[in-house]
Protein backbone atom coordinates (compact mmCIF):
# COMPACT_ATOMS: atom_id res chain seq x y z
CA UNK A 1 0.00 0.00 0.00
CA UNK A 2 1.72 3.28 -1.05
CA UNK A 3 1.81 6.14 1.81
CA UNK A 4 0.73 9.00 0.57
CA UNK A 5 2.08 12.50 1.97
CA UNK A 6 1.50 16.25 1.54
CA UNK A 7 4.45 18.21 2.07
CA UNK A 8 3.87 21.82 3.82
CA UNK A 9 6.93 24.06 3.88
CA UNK A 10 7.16 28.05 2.44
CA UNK A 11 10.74 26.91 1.02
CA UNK A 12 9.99 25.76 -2.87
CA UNK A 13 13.59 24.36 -2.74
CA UNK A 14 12.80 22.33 0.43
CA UNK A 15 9.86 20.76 -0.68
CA UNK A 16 11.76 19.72 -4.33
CA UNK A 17 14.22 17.77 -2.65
CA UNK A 18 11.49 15.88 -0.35
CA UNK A 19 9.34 15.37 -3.65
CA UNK A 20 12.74 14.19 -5.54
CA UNK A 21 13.03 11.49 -3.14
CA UNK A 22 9.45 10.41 -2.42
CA UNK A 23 8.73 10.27 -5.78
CA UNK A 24 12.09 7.58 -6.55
CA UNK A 25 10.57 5.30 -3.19
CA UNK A 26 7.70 2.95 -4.90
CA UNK A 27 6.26 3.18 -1.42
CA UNK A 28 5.57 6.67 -1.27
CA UNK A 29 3.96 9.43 -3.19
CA UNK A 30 3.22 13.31 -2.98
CA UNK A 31 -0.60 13.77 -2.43
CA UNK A 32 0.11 17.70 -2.53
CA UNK A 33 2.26 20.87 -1.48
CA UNK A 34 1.55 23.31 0.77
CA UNK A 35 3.14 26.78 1.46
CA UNK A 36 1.56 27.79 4.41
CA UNK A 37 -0.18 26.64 7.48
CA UNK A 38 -3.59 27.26 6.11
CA UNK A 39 -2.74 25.32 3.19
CA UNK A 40 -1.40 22.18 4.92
CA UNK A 41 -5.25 22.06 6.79
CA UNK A 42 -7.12 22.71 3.39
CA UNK A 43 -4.88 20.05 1.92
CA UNK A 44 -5.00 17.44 4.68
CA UNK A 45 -9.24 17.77 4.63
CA UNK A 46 -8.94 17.90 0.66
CA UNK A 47 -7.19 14.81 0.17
CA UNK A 48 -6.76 13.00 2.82
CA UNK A 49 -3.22 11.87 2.73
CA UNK A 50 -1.76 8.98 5.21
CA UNK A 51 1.09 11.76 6.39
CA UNK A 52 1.76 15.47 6.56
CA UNK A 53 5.33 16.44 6.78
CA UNK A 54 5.32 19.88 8.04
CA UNK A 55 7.54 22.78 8.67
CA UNK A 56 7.04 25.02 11.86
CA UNK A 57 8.00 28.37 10.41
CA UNK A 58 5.62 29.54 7.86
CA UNK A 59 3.72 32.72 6.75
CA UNK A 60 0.21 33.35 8.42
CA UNK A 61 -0.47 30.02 10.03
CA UNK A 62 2.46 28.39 11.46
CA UNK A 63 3.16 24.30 11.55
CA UNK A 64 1.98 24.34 15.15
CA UNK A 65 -1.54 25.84 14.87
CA UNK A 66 -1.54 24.09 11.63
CA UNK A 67 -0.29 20.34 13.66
CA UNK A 68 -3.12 21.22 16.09
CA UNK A 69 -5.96 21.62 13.75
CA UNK A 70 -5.25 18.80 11.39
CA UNK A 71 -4.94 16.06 14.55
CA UNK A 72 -8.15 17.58 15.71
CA UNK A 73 -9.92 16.26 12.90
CA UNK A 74 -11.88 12.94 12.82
CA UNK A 75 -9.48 10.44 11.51
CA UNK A 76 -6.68 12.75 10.77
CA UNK A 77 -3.30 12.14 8.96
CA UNK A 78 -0.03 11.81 11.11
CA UNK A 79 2.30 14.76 11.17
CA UNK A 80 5.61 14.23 11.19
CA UNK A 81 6.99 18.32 12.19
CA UNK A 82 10.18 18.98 10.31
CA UNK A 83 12.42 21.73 10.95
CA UNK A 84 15.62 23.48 12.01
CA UNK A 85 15.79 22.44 15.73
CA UNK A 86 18.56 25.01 16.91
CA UNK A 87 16.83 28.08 15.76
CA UNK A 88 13.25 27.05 16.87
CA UNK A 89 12.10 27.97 20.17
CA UNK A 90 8.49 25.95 19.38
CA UNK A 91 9.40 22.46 19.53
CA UNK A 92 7.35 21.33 22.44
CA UNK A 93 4.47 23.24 21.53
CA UNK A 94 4.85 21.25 18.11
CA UNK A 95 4.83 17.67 19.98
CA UNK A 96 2.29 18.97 22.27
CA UNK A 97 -0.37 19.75 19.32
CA UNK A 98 -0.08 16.42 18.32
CA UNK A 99 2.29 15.81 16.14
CA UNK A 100 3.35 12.35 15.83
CA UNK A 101 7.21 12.68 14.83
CA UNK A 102 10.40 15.69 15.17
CA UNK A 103 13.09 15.58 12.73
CA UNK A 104 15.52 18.56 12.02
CA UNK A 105 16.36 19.39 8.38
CA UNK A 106 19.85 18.43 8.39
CA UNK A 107 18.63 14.60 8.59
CA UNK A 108 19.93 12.56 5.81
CA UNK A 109 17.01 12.59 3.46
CA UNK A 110 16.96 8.43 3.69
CA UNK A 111 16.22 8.95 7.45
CA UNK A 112 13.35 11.35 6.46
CA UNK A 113 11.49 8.81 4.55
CA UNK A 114 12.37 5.85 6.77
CA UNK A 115 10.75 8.23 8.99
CA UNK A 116 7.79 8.57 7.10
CA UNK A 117 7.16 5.22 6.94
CA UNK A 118 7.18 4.54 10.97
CA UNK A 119 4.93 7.14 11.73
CA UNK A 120 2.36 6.03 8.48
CA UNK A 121 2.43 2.60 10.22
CA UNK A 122 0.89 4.16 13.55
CA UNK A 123 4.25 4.81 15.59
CA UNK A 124 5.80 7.69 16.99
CA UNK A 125 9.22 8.92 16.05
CA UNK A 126 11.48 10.99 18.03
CA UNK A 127 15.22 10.21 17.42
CA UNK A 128 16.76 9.45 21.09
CA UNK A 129 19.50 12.93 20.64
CA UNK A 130 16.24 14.85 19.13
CA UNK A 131 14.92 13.75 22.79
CA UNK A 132 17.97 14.84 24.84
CA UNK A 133 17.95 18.17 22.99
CA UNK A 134 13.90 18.61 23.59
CA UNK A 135 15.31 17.59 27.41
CA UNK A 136 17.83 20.40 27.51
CA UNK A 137 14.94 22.79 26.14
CA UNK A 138 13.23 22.05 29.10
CA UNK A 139 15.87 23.17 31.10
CA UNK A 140 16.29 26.23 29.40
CA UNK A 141 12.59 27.30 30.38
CA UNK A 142 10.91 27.65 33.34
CA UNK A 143 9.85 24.73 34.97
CA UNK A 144 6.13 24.24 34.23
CA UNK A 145 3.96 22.94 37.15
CA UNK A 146 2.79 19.28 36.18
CA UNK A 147 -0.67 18.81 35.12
CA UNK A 148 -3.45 15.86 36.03
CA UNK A 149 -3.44 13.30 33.01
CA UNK A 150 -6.66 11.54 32.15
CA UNK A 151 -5.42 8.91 33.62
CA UNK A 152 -3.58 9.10 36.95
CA UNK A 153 -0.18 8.24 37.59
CA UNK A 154 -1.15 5.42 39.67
CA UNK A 155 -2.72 3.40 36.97
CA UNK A 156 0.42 2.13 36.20
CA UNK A 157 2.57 -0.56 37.88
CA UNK A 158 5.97 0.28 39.23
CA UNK A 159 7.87 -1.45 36.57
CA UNK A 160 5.46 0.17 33.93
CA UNK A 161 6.58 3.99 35.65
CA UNK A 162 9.95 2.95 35.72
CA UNK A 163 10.19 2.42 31.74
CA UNK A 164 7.94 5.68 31.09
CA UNK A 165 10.67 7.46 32.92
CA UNK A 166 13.16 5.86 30.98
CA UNK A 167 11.22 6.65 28.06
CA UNK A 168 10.90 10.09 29.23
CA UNK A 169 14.75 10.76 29.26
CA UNK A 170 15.00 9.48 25.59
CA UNK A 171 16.28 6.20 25.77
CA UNK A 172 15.74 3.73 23.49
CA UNK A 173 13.84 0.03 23.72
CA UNK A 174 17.54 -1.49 23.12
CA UNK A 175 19.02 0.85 26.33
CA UNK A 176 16.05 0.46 28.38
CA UNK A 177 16.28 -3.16 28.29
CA UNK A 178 20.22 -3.20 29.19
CA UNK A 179 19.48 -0.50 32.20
CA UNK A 180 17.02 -2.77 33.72
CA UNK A 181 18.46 -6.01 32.16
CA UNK A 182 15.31 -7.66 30.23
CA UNK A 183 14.82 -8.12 26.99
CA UNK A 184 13.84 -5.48 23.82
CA UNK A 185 10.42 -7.41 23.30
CA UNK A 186 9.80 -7.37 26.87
CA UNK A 187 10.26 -3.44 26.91
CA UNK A 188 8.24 -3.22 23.88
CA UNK A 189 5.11 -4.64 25.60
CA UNK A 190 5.08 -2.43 28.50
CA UNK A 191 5.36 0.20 26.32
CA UNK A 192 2.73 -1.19 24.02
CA UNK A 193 0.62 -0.97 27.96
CA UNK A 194 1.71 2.48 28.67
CA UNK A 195 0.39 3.32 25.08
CA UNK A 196 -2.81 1.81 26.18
CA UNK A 197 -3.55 3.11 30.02
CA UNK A 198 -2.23 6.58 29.44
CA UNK A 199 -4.29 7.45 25.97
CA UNK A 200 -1.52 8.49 24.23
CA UNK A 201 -0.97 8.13 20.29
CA UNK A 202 2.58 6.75 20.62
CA UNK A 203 6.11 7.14 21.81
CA UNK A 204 6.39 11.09 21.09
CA UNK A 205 3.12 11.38 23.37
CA UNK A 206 4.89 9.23 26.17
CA UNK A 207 7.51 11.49 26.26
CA UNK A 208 5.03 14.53 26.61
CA UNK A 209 3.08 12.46 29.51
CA UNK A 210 6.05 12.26 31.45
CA UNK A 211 6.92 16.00 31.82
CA UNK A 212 3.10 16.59 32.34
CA UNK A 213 2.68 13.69 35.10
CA UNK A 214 6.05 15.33 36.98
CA UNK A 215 7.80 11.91 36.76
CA UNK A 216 11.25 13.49 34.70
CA UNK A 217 12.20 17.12 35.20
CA UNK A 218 14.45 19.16 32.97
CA UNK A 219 18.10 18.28 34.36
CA UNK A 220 19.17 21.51 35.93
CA UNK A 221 22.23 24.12 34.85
C-alpha cells in the first residue's frame, strides 16, 4: 500500500528535494504541497493523505496551529513536524499539538522517509538525541507545574513507571532493556501498555506524559 504524503513548507527548494526522493521510493507518493499553514489544513481535509510532513516556520499560520488543527480532525493524517531544531524555540508546543514525529532538516534525506514510513504505520518517532535536545529545552525554560493526566499516575505498575521514565529521558527500547536487564520485546510490551492506560498516540506522546505527570524534570544548569 503506497503512503501518501503532503508536504507543507514556504521553502519551494525544500519541498523539491522531499518530492525528488518520495517520488524515486515505490512506497511513497506526494498527495500535494503546501506553502503555508492554512494550506497544509485545506490540503489534509482535501485529500486526505496517510502523512503530513510539516515545517514550523511559515507565513500566516504556522506548523503548530496548523499540527493542532489537522490532529483535531476525525481520523486525521499523522504529522511528522520537520524543521531546524537550533533556531526554533516551538518544539514542544509542536509535539504537544499532536504531532506524531520531530526531525531537524539536516537529517539525511533516507532517514526522512524511513521516517515517514514509521509514523504512516501508527508509531511515533522521536530520534533518542532529538529527545535529549527537547530535554535540555526544558531546562532552558521555566519549569512548568505538572498537570493531572486523564489517567492518573497510579494506573500504572511500578515497573510500567519505571520504563515511562526511561522513556521520558530518551532512551531507546535497546538501552532500556540493558538498564534494567530484560529483553527489547519485553520493553516493547510495556510500552505497548503504557500506550494503552495513558491514551496516548505513541512514543512522542509518552515522552510529553512524562513532563506533564512530573515523573522526569528538565536536568538543571
Amino acid at each position: 500500500m503506497t503512503v501518501r504524503v503532503v508536504l507543507a513548507d514556504d521553502q519551494p527548494l525544500v519541498r523539491a528535494g522531499l518530492r525528488m526522493v518520495i517520488t524515486d521510493d515505490p512506497e511513497l507518493e506526494v498527495a500535494g504541497e503546501a506553502g503555508t499553514g492554512s494550506e497544509a489544513v485545506r490540503l489534509a481535509r482535501d485529500l486526505r493523505p496517510d502523512v503530513v510532513v510539516m515545517d514550523i516556520r511559515m507565513p500566516g499560520m504556522d506548523g503548530i496551529e496548523a499540527t493542532r488543527i489537522i490532529t483535531a480532525d476525525p481520523e486525521p493524517p499523522r504529522v511528522v513536524v520537520l524543521t531546524t531544531f537550533d533556531d526554533d524555540d516551538y518544539v514542544y508546543g509542536a509535539l504537544r499539538s499532536g504531532a506524531s514525529g520531530f526531525l531537524v532538516k539536516d537529517m539525511a534525506l533516507t532517514d526522512i522517509l524511513a521516517a515517514i514510513r514509521v509514523v504512516a504505520a501508527g508509531d511515533g518517532l522521536i530520534a533518542p538525541g532529538v529527545t535529549r535536545r527537547l530535554i535540555e529545552q526544558f531546562a532552558r525554560r521555566p519549569e512548568p507545574a505538572p498537570v493531572p493526566w486523564r489517567r492518573p499516575p497510579d494506573a500504572i505498575t511500578d515497573r510500567e513507571r519505571e520504563v515511562l521514565v526511561l522513556v521520558g529521558t530518551g532512551l531507546t527500547n535497546h538501552e532500556i532493556a540493558a538498564r534494567l536487564m530484560i529483553s527489547v520485546g519485553t520493553v516493547k510490551a510495556y510500552v505497548s501498555r503504557l500506550l494503552a492506560k495513558l491514551d496516548a498516540r505513541d512514543r512522542v506522546h509518552l515522552v510529553i506524559i512524562t513532563y506533564e505527570m512530573g515523573l522526569v524534570s528538565p536536568p538543571s544548569g
